[in-house]
PDB file of N, CA and C in Angstrom:
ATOM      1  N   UNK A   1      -6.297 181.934 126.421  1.00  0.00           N
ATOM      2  CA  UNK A   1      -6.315 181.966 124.962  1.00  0.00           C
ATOM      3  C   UNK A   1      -7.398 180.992 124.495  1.00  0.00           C
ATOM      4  N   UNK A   2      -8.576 181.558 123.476  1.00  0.00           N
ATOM      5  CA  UNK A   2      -9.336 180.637 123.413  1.00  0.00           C
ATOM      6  C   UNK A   2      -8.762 179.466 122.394  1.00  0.00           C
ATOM      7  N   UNK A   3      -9.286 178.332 122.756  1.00  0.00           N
ATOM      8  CA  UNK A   3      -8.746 177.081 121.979  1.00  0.00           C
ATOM      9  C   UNK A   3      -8.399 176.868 120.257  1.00  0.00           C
ATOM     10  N   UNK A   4      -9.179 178.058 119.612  1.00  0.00           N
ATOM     11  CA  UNK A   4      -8.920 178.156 118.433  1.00  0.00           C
ATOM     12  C   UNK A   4      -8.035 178.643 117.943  1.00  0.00           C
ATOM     13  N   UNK A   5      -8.066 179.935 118.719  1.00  0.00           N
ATOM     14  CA  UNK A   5      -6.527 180.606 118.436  1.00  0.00           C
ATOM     15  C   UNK A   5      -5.394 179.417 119.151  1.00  0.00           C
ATOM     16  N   UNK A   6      -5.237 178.760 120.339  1.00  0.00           N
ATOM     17  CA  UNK A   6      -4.047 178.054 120.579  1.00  0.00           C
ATOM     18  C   UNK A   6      -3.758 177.161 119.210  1.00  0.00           C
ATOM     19  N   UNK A   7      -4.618 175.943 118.723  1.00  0.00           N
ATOM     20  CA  UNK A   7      -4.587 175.722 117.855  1.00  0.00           C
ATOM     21  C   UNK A   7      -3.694 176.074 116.493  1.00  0.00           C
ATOM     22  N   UNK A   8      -4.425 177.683 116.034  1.00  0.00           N
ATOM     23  CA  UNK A   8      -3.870 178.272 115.082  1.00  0.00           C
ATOM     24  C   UNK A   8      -2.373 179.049 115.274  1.00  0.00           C
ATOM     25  N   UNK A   9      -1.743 178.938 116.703  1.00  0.00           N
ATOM     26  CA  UNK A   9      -0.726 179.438 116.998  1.00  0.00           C
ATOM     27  C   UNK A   9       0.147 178.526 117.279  1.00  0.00           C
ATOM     28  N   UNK A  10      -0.380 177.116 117.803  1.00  0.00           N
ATOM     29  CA  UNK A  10       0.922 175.921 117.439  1.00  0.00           C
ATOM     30  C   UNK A  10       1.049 175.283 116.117  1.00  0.00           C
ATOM     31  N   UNK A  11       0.022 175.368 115.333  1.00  0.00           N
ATOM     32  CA  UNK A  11       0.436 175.116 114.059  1.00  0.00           C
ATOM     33  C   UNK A  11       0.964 176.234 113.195  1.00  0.00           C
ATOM     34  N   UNK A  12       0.812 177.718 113.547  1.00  0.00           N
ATOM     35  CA  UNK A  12       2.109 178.276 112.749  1.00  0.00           C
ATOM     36  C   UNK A  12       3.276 177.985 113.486  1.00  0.00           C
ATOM     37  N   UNK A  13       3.749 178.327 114.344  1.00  0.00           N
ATOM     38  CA  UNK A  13       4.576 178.070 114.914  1.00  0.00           C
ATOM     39  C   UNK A  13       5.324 176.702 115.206  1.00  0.00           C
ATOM     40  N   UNK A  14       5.343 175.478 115.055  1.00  0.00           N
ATOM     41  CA  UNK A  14       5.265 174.168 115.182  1.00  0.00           C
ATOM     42  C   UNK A  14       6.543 173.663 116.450  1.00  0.00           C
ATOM     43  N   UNK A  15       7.009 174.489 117.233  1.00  0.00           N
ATOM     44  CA  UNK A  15       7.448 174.306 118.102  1.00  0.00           C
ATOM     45  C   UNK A  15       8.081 175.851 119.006  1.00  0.00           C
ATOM     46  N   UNK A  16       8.862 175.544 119.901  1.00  0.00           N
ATOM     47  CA  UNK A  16       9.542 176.540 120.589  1.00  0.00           C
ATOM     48  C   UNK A  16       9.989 177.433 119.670  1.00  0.00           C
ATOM     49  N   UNK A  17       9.373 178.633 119.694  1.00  0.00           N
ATOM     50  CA  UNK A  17      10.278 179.479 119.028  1.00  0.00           C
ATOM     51  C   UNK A  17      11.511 180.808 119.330  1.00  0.00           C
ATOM     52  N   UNK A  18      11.995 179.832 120.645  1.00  0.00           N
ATOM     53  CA  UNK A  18      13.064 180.823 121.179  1.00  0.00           C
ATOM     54  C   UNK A  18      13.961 180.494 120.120  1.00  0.00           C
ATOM     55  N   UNK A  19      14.734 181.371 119.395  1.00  0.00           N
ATOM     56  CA  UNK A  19      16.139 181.209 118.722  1.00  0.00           C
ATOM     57  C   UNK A  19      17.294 179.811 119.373  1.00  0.00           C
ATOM     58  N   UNK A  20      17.503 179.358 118.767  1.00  0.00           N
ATOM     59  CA  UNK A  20      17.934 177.740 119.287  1.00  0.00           C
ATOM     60  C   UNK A  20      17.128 176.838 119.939  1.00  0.00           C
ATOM     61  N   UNK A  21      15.956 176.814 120.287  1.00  0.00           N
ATOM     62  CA  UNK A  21      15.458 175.602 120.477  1.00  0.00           C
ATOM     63  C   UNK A  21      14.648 175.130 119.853  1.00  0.00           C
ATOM     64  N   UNK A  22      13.772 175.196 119.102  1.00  0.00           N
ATOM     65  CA  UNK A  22      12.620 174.233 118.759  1.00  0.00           C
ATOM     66  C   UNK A  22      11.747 173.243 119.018  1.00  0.00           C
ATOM     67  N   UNK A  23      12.270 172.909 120.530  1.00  0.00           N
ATOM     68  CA  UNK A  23      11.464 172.095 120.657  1.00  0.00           C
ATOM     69  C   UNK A  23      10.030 171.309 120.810  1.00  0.00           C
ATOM     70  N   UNK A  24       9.137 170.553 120.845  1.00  0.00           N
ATOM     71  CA  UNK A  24       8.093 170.065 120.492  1.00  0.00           C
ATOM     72  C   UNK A  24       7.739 169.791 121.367  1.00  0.00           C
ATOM     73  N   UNK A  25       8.109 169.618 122.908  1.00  0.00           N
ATOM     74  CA  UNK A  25       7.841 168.944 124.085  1.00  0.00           C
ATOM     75  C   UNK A  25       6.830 170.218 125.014  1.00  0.00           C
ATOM     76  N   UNK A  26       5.842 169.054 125.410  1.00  0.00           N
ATOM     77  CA  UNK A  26       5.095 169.975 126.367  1.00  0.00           C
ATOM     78  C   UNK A  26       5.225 171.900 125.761  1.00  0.00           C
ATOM     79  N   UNK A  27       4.613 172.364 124.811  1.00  0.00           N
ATOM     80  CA  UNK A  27       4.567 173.308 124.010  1.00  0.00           C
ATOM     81  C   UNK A  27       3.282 174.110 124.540  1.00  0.00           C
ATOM     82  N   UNK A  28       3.489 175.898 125.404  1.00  0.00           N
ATOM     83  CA  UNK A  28       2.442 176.548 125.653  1.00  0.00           C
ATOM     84  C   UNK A  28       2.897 177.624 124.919  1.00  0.00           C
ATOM     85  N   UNK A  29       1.373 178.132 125.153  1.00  0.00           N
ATOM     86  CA  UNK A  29       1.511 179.651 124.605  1.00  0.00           C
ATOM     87  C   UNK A  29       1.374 180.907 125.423  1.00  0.00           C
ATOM     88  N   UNK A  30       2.307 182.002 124.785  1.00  0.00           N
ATOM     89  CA  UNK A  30       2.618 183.029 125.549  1.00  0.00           C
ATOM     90  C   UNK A  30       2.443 184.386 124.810  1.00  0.00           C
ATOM     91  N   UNK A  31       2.262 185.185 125.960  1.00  0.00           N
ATOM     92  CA  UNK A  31       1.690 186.545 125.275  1.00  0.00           C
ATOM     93  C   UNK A  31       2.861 187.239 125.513  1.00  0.00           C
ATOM     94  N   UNK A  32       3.122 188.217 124.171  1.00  0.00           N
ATOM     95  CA  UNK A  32       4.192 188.844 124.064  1.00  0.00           C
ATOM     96  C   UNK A  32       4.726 189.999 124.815  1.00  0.00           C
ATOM     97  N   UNK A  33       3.406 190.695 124.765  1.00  0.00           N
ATOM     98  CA  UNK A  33       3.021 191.596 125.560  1.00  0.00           C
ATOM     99  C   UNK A  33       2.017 191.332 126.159  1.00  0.00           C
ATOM    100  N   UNK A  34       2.226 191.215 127.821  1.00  0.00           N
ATOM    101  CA  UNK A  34       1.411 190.452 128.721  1.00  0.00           C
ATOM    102  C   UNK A  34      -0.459 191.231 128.560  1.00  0.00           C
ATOM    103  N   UNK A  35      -1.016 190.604 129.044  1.00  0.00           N
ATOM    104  CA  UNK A  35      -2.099 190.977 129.380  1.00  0.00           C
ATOM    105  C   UNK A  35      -2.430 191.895 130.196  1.00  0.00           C
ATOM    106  N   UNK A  36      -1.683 191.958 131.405  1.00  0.00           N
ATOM    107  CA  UNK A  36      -1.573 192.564 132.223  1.00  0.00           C
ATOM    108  C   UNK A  36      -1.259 194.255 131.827  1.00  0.00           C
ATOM    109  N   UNK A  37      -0.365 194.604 130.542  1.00  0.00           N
ATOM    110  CA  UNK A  37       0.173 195.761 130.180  1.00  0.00           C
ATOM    111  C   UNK A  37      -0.978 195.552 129.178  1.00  0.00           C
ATOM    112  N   UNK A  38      -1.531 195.348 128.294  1.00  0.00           N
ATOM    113  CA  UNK A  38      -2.775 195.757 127.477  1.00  0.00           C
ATOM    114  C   UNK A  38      -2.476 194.465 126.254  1.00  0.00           C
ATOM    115  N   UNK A  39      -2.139 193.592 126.605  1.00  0.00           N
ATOM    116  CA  UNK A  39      -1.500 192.740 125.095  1.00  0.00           C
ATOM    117  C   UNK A  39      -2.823 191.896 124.855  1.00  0.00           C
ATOM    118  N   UNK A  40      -2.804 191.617 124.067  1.00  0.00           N
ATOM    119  CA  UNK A  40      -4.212 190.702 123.330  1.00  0.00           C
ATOM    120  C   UNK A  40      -3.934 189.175 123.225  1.00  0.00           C
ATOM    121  N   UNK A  41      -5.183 188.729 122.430  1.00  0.00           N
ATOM    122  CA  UNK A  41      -4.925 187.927 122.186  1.00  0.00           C
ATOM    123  C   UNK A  41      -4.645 187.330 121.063  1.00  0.00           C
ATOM    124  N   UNK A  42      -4.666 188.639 119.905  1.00  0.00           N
ATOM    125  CA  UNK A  42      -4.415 188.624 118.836  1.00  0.00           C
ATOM    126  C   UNK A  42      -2.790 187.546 118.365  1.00  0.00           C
ATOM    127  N   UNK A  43      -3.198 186.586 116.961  1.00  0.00           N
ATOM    128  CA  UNK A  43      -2.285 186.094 116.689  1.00  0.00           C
ATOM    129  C   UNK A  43      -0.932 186.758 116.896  1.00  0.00           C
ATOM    130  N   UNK A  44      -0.697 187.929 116.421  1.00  0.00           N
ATOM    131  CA  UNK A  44       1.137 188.939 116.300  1.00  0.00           C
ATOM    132  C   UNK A  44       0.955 188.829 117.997  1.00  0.00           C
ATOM    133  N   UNK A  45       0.181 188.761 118.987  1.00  0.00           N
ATOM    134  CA  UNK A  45       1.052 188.710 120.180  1.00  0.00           C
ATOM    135  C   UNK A  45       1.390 187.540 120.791  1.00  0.00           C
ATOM    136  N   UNK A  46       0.772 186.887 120.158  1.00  0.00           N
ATOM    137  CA  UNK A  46       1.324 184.964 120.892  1.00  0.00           C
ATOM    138  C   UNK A  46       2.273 184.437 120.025  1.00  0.00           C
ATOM    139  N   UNK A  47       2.595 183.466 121.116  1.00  0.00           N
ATOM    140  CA  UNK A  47       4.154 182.973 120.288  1.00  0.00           C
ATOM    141  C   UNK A  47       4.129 181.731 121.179  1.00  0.00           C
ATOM    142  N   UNK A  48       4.760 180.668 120.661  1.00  0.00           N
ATOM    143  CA  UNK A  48       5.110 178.938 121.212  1.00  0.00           C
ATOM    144  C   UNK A  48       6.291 179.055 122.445  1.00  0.00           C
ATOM    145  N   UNK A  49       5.844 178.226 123.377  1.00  0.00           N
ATOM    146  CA  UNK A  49       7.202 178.356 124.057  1.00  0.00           C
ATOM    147  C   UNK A  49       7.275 176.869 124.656  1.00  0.00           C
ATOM    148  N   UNK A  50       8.270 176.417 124.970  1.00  0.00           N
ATOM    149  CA  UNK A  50       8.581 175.130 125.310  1.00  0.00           C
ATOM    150  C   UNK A  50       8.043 175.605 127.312  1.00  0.00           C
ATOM    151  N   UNK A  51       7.903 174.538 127.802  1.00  0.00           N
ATOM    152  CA  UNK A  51       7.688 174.573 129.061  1.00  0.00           C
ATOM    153  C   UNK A  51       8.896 175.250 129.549  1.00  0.00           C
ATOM    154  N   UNK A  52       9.887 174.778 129.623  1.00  0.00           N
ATOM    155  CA  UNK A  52      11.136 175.459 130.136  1.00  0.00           C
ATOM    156  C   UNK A  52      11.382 176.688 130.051  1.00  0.00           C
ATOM    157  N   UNK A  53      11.207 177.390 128.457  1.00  0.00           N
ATOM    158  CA  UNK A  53      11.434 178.589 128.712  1.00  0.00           C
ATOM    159  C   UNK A  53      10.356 179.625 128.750  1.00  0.00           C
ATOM    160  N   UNK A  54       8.966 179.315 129.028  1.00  0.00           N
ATOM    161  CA  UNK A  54       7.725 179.579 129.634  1.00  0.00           C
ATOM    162  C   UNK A  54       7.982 180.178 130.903  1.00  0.00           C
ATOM    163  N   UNK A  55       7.980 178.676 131.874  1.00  0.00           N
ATOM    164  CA  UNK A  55       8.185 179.415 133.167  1.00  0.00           C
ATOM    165  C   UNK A  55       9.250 179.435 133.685  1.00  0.00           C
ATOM    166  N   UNK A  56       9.872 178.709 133.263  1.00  0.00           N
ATOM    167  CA  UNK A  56      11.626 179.163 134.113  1.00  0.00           C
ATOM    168  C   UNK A  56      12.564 180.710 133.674  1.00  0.00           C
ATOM    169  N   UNK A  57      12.314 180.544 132.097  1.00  0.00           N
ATOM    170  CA  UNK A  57      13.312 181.930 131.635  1.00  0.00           C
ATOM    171  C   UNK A  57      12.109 182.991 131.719  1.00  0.00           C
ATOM    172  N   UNK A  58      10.939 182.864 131.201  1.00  0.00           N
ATOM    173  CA  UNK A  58       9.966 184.215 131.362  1.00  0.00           C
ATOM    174  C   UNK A  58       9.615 184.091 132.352  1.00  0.00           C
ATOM    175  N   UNK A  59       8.991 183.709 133.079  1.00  0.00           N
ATOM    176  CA  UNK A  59       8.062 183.733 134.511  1.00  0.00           C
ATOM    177  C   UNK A  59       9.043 183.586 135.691  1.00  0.00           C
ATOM    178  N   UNK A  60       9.380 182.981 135.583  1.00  0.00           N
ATOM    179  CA  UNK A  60      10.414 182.929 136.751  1.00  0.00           C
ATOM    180  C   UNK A  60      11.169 182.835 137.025  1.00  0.00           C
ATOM    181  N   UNK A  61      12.221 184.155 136.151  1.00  0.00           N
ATOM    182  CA  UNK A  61      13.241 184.776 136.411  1.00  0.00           C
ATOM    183  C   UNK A  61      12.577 186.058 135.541  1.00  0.00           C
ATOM    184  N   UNK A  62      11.943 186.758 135.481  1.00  0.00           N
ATOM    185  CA  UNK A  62      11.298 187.998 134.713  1.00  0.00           C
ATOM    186  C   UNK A  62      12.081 188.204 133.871  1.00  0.00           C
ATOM    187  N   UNK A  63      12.041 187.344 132.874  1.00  0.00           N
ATOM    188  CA  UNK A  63      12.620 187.650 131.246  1.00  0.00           C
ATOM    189  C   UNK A  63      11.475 188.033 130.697  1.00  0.00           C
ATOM    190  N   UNK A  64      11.768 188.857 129.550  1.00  0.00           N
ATOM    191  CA  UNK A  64      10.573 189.118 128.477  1.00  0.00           C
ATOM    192  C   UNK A  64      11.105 188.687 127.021  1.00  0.00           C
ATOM    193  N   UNK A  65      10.102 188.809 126.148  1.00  0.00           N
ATOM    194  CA  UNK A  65      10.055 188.365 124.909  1.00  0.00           C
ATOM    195  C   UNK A  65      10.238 189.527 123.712  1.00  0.00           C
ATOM    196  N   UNK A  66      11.464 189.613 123.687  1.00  0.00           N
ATOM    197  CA  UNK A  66      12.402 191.058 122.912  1.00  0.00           C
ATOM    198  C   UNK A  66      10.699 190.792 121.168  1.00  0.00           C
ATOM    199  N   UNK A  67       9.638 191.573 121.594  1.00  0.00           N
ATOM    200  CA  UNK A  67       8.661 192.022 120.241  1.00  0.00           C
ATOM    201  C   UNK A  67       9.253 192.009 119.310  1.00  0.00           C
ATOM    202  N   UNK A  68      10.422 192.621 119.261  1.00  0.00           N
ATOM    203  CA  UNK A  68      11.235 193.252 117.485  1.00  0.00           C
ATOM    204  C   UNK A  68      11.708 192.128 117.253  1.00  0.00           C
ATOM    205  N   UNK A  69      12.096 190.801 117.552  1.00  0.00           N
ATOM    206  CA  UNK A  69      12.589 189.536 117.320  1.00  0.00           C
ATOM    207  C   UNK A  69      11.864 188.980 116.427  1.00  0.00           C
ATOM    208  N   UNK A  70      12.730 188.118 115.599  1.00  0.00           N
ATOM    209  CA  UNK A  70      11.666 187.694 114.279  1.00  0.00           C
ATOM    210  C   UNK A  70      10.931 186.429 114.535  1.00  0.00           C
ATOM    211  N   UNK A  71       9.987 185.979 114.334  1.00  0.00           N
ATOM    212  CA  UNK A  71       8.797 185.114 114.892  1.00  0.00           C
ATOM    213  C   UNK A  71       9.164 183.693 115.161  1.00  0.00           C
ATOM    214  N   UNK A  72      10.299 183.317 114.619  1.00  0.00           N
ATOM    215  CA  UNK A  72      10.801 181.739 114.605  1.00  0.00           C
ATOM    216  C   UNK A  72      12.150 182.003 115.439  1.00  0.00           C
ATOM    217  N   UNK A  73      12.548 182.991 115.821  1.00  0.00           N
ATOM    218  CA  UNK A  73      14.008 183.479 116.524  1.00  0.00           C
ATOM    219  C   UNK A  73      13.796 184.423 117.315  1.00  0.00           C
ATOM    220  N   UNK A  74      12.623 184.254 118.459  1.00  0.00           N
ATOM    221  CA  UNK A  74      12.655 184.994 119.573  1.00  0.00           C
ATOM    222  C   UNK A  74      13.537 184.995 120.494  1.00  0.00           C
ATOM    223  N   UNK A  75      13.938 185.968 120.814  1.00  0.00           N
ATOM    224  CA  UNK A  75      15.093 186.717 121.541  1.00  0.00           C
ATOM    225  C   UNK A  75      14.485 186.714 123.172  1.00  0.00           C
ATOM    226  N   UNK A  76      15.343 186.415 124.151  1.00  0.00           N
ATOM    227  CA  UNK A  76      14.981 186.917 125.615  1.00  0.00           C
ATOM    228  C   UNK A  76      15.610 187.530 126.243  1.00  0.00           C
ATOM    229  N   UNK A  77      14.645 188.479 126.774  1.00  0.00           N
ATOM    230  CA  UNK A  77      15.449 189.371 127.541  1.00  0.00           C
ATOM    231  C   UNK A  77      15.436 190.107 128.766  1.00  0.00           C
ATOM    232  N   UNK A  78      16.699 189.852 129.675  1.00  0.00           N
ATOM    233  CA  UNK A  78      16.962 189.882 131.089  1.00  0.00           C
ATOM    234  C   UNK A  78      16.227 190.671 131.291  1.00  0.00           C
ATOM    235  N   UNK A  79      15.855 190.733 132.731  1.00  0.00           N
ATOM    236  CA  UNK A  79      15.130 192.292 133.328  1.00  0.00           C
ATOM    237  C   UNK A  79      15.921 193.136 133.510  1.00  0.00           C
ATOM    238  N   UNK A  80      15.100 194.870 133.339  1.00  0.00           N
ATOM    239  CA  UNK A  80      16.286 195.777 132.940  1.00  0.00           C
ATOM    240  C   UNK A  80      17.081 195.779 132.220  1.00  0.00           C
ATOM    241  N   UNK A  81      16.854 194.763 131.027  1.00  0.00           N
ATOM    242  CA  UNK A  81      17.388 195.568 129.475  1.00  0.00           C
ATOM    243  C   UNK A  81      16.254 195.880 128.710  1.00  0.00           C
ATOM    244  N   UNK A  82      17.058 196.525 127.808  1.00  0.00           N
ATOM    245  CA  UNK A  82      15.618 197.175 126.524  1.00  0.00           C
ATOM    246  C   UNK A  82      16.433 196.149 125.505  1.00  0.00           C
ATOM    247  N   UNK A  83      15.156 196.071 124.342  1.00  0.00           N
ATOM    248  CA  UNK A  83      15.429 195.040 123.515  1.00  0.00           C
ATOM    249  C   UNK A  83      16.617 196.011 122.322  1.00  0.00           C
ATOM    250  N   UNK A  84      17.738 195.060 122.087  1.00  0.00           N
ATOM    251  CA  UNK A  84      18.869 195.667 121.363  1.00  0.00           C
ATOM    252  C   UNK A  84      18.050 196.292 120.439  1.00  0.00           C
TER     253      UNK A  84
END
């Protein structure tokens, strides 16, 4: 993600935006729809994530980031579900 957009995506966002956490600590950014499947880098596909639920709940345990979730209350979701 180039540095401008990270920038412009932790300051909308101003922390974790999984639904219950918020937190401010060690804060990356993540693509909603990976890169890998065609996702950009467009602002609507990045979103804040705390380190923890970066790589522990998305990366490594293959959770994804339920799209239809509203931008401050992202939803995760197990592998092999579809988003409610």
């Amino acid at each position: 993600v180039p540095p401008k957009v990270r920038r412009l995506v932790l300051n909308r966002d101003g922390g974790c935006t999984i639904d219950g956490c918020g937190s401010r600590y060690r804060l990356e950014i993540h693509h909603i729809i990976p890169r890998s499947q065609g996702g950009t880098h467009d602002l609507e596909n990045l979103t804040t994530l705390c380190w923890w639920h970066h790589h522990v709940a998305v990366h490594g345990r293959g959770h994804q980031i339920d799209p239809d979730s509203p931008p401050h209350r992202r939803r995760i979701i197990p592998p092999g579900h579809d988003p409610p």
